[in-house]
C-alpha atoms as a PDB file:
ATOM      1  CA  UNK A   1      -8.674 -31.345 -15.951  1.00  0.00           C
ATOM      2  CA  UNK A   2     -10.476 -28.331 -17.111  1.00  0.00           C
ATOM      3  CA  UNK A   3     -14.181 -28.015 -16.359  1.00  0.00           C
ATOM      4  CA  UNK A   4     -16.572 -24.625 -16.541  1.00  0.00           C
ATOM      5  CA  UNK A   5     -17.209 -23.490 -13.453  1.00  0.00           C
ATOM      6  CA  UNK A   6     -17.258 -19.488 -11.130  1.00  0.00           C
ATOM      7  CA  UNK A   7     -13.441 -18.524 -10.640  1.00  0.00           C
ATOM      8  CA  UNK A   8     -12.366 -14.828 -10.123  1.00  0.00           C
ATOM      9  CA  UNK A   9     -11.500 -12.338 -12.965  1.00  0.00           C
ATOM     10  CA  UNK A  10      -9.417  -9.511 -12.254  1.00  0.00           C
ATOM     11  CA  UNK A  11      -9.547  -5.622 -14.137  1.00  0.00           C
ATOM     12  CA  UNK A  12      -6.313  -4.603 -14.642  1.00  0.00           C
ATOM     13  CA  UNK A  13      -7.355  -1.475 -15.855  1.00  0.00           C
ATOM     14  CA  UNK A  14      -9.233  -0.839 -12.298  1.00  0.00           C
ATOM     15  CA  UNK A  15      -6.843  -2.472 -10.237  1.00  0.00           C
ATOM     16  CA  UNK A  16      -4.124  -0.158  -8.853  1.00  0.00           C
ATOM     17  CA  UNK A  17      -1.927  -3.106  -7.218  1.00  0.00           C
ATOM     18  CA  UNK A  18      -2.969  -1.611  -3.255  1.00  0.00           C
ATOM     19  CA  UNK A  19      -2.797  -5.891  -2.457  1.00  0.00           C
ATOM     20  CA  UNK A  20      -6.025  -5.417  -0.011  1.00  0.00           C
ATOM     21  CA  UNK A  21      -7.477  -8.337  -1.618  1.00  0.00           C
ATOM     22  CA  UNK A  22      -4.538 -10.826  -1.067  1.00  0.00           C
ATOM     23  CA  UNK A  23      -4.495 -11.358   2.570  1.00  0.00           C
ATOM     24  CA  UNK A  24      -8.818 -11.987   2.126  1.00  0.00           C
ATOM     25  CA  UNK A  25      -7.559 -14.890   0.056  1.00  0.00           C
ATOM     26  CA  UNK A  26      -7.647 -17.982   2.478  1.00  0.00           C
ATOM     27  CA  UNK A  27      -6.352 -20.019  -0.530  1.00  0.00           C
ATOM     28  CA  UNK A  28      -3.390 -17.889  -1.333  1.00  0.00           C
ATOM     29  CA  UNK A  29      -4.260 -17.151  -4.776  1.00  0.00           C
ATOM     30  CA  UNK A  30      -3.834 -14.154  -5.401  1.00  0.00           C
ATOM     31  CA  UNK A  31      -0.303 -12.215  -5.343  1.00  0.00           C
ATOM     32  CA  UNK A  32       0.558  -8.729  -6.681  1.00  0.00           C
ATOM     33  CA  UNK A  33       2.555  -9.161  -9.746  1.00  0.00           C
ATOM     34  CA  UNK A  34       4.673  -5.970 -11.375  1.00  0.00           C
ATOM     35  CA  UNK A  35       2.329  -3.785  -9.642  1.00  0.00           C
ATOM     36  CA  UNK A  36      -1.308  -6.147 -10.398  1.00  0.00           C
ATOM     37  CA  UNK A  37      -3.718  -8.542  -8.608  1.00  0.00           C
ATOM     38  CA  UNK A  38      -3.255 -11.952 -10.494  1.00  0.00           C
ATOM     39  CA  UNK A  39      -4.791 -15.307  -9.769  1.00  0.00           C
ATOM     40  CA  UNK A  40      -1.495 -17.486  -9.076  1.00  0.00           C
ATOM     41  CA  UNK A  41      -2.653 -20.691 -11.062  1.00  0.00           C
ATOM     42  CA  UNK A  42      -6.653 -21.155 -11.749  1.00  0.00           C
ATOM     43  CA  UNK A  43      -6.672 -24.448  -9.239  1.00  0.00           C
ATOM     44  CA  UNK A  44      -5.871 -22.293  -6.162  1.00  0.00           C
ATOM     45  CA  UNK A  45      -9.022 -20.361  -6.727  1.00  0.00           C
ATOM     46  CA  UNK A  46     -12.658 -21.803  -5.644  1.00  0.00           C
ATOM     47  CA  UNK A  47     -14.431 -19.046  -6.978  1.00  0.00           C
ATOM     48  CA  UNK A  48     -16.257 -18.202  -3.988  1.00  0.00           C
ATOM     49  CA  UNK A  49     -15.156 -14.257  -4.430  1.00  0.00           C
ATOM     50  CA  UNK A  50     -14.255 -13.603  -0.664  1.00  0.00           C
ATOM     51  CA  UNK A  51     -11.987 -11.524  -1.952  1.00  0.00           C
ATOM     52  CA  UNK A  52     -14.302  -9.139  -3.586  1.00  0.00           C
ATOM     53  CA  UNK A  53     -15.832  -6.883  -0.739  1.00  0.00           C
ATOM     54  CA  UNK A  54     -11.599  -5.361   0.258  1.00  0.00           C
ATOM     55  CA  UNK A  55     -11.023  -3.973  -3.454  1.00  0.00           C
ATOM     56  CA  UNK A  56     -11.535  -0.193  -3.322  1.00  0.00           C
ATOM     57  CA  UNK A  57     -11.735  -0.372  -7.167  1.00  0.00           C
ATOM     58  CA  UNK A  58     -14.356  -3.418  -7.737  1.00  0.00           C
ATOM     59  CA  UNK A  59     -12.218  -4.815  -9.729  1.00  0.00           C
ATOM     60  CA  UNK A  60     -12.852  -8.057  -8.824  1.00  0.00           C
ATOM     61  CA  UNK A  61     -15.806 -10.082  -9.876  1.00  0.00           C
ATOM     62  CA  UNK A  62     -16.523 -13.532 -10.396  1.00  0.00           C
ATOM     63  CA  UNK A  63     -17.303 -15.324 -13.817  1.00  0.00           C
ATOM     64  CA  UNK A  64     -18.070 -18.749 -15.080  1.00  0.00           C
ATOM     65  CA  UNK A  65     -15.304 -19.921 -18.015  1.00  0.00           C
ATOM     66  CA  UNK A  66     -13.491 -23.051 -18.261  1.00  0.00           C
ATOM     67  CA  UNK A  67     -10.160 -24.034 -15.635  1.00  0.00           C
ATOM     68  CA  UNK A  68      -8.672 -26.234 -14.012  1.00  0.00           C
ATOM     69  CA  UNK A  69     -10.790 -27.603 -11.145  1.00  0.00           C
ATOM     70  CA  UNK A  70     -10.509 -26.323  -7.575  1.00  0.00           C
ATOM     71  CA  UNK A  71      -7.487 -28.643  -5.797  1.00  0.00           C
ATOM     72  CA  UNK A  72      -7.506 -28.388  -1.922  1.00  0.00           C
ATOM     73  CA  UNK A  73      -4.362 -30.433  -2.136  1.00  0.00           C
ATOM     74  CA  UNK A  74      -2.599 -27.966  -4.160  1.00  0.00           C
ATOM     75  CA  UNK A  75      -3.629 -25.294  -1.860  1.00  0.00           C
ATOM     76  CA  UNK A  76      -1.968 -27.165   0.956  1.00  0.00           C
ATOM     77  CA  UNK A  77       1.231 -27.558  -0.836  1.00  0.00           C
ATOM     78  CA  UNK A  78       1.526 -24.196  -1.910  1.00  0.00           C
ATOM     79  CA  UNK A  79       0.329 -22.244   1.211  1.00  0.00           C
ATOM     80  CA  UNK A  80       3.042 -24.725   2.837  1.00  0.00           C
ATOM     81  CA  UNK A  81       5.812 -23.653   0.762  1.00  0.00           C
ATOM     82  CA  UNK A  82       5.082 -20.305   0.448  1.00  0.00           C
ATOM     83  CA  UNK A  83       5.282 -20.003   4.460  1.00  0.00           C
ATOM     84  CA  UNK A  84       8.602 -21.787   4.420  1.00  0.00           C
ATOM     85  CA  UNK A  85      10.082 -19.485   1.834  1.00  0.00           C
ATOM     86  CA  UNK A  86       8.953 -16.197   3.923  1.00  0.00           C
ATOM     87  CA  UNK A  87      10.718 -18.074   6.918  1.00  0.00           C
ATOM     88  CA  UNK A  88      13.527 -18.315   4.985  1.00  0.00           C
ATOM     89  CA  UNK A  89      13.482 -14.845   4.174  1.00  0.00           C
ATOM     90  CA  UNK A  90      12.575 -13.006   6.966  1.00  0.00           C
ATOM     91  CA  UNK A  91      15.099 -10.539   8.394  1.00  0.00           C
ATOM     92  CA  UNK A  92      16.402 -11.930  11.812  1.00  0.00           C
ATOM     93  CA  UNK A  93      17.138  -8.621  14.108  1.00  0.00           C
ATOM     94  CA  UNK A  94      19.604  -9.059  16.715  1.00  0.00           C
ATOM     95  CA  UNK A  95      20.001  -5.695  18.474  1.00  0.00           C
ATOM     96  CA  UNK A  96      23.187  -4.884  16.368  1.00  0.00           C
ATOM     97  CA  UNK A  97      21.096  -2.782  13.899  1.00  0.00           C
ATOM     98  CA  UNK A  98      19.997   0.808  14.901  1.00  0.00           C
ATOM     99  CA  UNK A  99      16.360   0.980  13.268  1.00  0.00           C
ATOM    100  CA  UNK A 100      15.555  -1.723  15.207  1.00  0.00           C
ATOM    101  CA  UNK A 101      16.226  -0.322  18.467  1.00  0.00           C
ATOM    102  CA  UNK A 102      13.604   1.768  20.443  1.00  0.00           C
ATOM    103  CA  UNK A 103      14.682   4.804  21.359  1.00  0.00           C
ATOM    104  CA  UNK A 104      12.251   7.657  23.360  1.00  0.00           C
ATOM    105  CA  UNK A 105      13.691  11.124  23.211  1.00  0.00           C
ATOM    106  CA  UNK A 106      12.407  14.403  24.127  1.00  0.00           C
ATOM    107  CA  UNK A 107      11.327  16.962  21.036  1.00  0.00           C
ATOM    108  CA  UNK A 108      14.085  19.488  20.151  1.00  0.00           C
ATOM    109  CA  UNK A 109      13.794  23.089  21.386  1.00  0.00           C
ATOM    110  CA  UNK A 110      13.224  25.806  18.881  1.00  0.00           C
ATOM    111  CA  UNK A 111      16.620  27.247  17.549  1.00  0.00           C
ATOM    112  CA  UNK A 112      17.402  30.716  18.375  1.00  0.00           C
ATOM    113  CA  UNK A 113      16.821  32.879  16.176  1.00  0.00           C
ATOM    114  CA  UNK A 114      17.883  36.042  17.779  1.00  0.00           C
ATOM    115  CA  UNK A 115      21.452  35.463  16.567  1.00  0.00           C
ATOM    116  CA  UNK A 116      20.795  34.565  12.835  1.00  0.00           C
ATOM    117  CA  UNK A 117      17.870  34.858  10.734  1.00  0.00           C
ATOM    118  CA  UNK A 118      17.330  31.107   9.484  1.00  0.00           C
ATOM    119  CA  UNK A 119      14.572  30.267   6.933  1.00  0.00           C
ATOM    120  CA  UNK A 120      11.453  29.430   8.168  1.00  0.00           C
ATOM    121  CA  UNK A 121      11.782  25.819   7.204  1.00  0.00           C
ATOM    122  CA  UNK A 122      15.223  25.035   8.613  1.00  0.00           C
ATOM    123  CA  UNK A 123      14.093  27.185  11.630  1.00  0.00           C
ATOM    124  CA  UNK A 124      11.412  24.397  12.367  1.00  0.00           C
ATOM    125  CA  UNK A 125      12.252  21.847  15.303  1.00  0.00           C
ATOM    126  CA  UNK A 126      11.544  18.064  14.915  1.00  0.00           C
ATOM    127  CA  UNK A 127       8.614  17.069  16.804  1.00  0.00           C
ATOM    128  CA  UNK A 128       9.635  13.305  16.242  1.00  0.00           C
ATOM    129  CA  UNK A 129       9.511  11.763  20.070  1.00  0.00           C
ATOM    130  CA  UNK A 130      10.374   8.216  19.440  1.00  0.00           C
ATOM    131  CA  UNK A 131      12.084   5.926  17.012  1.00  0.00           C
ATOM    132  CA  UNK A 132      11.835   3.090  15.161  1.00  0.00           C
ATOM    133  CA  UNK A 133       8.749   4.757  12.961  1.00  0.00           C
ATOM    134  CA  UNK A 134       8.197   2.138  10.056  1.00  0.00           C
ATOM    135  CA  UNK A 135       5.754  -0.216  10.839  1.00  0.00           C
ATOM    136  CA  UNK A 136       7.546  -3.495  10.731  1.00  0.00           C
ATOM    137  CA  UNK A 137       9.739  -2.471  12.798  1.00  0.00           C
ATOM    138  CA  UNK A 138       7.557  -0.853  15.803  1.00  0.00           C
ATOM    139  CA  UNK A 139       6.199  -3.235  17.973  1.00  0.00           C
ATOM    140  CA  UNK A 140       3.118  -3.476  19.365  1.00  0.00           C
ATOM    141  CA  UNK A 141       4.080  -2.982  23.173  1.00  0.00           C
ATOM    142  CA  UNK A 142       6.407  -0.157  22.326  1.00  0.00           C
ATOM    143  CA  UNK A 143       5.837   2.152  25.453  1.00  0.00           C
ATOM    144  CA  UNK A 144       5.856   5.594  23.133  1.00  0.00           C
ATOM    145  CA  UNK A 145       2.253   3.568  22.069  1.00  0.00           C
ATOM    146  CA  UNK A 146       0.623   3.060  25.252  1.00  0.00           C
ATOM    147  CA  UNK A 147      -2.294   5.844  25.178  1.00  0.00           C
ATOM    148  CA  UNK A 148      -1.145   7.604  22.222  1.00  0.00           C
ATOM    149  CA  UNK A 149      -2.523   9.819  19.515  1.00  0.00           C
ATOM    150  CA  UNK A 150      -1.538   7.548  16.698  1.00  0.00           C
ATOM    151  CA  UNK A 151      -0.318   8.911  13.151  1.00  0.00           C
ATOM    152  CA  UNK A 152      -0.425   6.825  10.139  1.00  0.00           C
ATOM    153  CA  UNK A 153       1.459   8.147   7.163  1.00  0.00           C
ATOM    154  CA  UNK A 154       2.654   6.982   3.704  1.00  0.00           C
ATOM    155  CA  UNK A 155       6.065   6.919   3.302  1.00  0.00           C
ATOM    156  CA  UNK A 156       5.813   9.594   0.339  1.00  0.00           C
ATOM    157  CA  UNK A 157       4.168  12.306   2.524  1.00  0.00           C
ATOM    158  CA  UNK A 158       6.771  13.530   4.568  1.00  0.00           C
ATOM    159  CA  UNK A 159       8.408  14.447   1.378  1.00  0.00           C
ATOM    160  CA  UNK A 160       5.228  16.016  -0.518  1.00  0.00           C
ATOM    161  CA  UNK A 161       4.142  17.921   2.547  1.00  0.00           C
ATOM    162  CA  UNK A 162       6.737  20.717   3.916  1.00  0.00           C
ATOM    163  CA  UNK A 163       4.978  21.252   7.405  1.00  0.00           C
ATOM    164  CA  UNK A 164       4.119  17.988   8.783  1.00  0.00           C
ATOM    165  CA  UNK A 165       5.844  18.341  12.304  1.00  0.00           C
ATOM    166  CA  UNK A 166       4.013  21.280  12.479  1.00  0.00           C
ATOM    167  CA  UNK A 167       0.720  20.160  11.393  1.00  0.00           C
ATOM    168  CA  UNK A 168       0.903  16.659  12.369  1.00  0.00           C
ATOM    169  CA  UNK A 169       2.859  15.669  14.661  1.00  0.00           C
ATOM    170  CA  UNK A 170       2.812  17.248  17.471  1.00  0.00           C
ATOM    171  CA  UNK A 171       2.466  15.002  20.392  1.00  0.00           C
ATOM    172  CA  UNK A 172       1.874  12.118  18.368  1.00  0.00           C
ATOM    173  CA  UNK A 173       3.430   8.356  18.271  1.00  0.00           C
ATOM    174  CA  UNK A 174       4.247   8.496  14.540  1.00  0.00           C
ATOM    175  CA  UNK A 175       4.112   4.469  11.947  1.00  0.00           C
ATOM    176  CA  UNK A 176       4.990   5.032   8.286  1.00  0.00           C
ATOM    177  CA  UNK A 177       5.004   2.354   5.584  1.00  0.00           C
ATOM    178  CA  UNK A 178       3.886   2.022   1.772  1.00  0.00           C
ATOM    179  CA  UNK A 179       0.672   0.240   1.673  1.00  0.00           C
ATOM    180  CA  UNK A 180       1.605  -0.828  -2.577  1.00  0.00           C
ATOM    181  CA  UNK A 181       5.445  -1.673  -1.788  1.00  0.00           C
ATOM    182  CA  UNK A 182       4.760  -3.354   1.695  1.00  0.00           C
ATOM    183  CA  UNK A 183       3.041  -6.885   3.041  1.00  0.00           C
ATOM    184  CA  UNK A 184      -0.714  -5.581   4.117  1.00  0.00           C
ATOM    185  CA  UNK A 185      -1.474  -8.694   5.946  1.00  0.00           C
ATOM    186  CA  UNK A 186       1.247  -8.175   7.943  1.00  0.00           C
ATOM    187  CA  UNK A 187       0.386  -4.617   8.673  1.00  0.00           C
ATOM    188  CA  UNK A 188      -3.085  -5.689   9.082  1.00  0.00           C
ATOM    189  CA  UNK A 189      -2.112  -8.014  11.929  1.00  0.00           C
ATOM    190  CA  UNK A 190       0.666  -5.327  13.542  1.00  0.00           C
ATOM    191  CA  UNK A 191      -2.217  -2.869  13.729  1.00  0.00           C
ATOM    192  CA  UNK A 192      -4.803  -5.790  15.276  1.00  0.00           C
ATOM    193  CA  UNK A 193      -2.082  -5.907  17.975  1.00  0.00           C
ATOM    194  CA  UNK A 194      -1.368  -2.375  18.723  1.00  0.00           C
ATOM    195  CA  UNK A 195      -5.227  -2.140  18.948  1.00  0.00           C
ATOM    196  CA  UNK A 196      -5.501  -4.687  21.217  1.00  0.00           C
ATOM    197  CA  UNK A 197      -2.843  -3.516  23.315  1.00  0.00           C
ATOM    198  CA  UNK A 198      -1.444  -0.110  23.338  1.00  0.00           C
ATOM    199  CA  UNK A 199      -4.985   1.582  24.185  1.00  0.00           C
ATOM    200  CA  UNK A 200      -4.527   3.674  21.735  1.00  0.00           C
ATOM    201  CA  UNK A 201      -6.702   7.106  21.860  1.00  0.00           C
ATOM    202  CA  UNK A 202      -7.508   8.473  18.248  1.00  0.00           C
ATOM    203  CA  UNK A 203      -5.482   7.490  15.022  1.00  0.00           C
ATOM    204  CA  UNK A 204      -4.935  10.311  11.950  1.00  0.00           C
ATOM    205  CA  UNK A 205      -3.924   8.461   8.475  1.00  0.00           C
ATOM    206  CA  UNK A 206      -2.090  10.691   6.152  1.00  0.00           C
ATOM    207  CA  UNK A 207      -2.032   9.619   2.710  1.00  0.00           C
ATOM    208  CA  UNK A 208      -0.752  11.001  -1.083  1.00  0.00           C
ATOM    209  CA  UNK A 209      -4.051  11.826  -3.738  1.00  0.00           C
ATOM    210  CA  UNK A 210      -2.400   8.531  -5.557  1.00  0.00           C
ATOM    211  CA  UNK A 211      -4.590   5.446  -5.990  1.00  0.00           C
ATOM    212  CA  UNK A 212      -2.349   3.037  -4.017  1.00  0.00           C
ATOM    213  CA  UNK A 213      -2.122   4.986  -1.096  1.00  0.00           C
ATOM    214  CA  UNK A 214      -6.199   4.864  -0.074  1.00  0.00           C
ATOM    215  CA  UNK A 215      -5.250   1.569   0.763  1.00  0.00           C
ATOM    216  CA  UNK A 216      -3.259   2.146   3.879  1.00  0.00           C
ATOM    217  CA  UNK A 217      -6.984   3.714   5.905  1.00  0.00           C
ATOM    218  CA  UNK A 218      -8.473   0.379   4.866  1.00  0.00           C
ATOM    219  CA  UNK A 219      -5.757  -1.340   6.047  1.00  0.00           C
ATOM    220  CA  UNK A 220      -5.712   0.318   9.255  1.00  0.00           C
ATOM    221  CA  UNK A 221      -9.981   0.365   9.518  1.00  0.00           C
ATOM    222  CA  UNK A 222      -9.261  -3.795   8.743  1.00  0.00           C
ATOM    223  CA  UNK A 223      -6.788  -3.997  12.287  1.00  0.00           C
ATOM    224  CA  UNK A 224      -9.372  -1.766  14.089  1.00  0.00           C
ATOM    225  CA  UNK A 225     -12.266  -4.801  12.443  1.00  0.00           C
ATOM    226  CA  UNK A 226     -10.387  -7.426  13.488  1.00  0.00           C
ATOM    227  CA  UNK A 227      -9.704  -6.043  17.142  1.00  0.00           C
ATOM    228  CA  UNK A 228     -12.976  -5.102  17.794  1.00  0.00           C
ATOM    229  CA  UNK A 229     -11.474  -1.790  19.096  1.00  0.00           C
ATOM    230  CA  UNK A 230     -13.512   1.338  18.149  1.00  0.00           C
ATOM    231  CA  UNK A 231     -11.112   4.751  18.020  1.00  0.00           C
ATOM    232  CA  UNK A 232     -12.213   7.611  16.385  1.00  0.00           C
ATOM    233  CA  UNK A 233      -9.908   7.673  13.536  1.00  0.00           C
ATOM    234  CA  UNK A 234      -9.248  11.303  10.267  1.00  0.00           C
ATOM    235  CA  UNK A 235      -8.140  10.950   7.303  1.00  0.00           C
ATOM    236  CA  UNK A 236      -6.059  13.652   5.112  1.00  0.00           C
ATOM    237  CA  UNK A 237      -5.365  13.365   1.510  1.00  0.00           C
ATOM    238  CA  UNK A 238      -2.315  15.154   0.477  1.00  0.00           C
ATOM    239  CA  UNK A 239      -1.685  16.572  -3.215  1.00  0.00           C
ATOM    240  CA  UNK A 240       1.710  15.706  -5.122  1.00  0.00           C
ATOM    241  CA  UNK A 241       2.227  19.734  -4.708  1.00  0.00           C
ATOM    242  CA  UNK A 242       1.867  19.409  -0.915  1.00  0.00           C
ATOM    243  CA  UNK A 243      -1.490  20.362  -0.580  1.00  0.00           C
ATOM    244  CA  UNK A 244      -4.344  19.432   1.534  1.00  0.00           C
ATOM    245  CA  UNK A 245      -6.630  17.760  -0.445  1.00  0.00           C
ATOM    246  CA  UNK A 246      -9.248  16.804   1.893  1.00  0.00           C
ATOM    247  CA  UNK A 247      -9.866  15.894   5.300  1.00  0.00           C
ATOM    248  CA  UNK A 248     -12.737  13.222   7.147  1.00  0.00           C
ATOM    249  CA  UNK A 249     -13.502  11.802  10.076  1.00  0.00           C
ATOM    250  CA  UNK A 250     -13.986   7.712   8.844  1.00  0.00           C
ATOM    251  CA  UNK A 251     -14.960   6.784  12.389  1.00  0.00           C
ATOM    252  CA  UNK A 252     -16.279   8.959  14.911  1.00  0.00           C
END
């Protein structure tokens, strides 16, 4: 039955689809759909707004219209089924695949360049030191963690930005992921973990000057909340032209 009562309202000319509003949802409610926030079905939402406070864009807000009443019942079933079908789908790794295997290896040494003159790009030597680097795959006791210098980056900027061993990571334990594409709960809670655990020392995000990627800091800042860890954490912006944009320290 439809009544008038507070539900949530969502810009979609504000919101850029970043999905830091979903896991606030305790209801489930809201789900990124082709690239939006959307409110599933009007009886999953109570209309308290706890969502409101994670959207970088305030495109949330709360207003009073007529919808279907508030069902707790409803929110039971579908939180229930919704867990069951990620069960269902969630990859099962069983050593046989090689991004799932940790592997620690030693930086490359600089190619000589006495013998041939190489361009200065191809001359460059990895400063990767460990491997697997996505986030879902890295887990939080992974010993290239334990007191590291932890880099963040979007999965875009290694392509934008034609230096970053050089500039970046340099004797640092490396996670990349797409904060729009990916689950941010999930890297919300993988983050909470390492935080807890790994005694991590400083963490540098480095993100693309596109909307969707500010939301990978917040998602990061939102582990660091939830662990109660404080660790001075930068953040760089990097231009679709492979610039530096900007730099700050969010937490000293």
């Amino acid at each position: 039955m439809k009544v008038m009562r507070k539900i949530i309202q969502i810009d979609e000319e504000l919101c850029d689809g970043c999905g830091l509003c979903v896991p606030s949802c305790a209801e489930g409610s809201l789900e990124i759909v082709d690239g939006k926030a959307k409110v599933v079905a009007d009886n999953l939402c109570d209309g308290l707004g706890a969502c409101l406070g994670e959207c970088p864009n305030d495109a949330l807000r709360i207003i009073e219209r007529e919808a279907e009443e508030f069902d707790e019942e409803a929110v039971e079933e579908y939180l229930a089924a919704k867990e069951k079908n990620k069960a269902k789908q969630a990859p099962v790794f069983t050593g046989g695949c090689p991004s799932a295997g940790i592997q620690h290896f030693a930086a490359a040494k600089p190619a000589d360049q006495t013998a041939k003159p190489v361009p200065p790009v191809a001359a460059q030597a990895s400063a990767l030191t460990h491997w697997p680097i996505q986030i879902h795959l890295v887990p939080p006791t992974a010993p290239f963690l334990q007191g590291a210098d932890l880099l963040v980056l979007a999965d875009c900027v290694p392509v934008a930005f034609p230096t970053l061993h050089r500039d970046f990571l340099q004797s640092k334990a490396v996670m990349m992921g797409c904060p729009k594409l990916d689950d941010a709960q999930s890297y919300i809670q993988k983050f909470e973990q390492i935080f807890r655990v790994a005694g991590i020392k400083s963490i540098t995000t480095v993100v693309m000057e596109v909307p969707c990627c500010s939301g990978l800091p917040m998602i990061v800042k939102k582990g660091l909340e939830v662990a109660g860890a404080d660790i001075p954490m930068d953040e760089v912006v990097i231009s679709t032209r492979g610039e530096i944009l900007n730099r700050e320290r969010l937490i000293n």
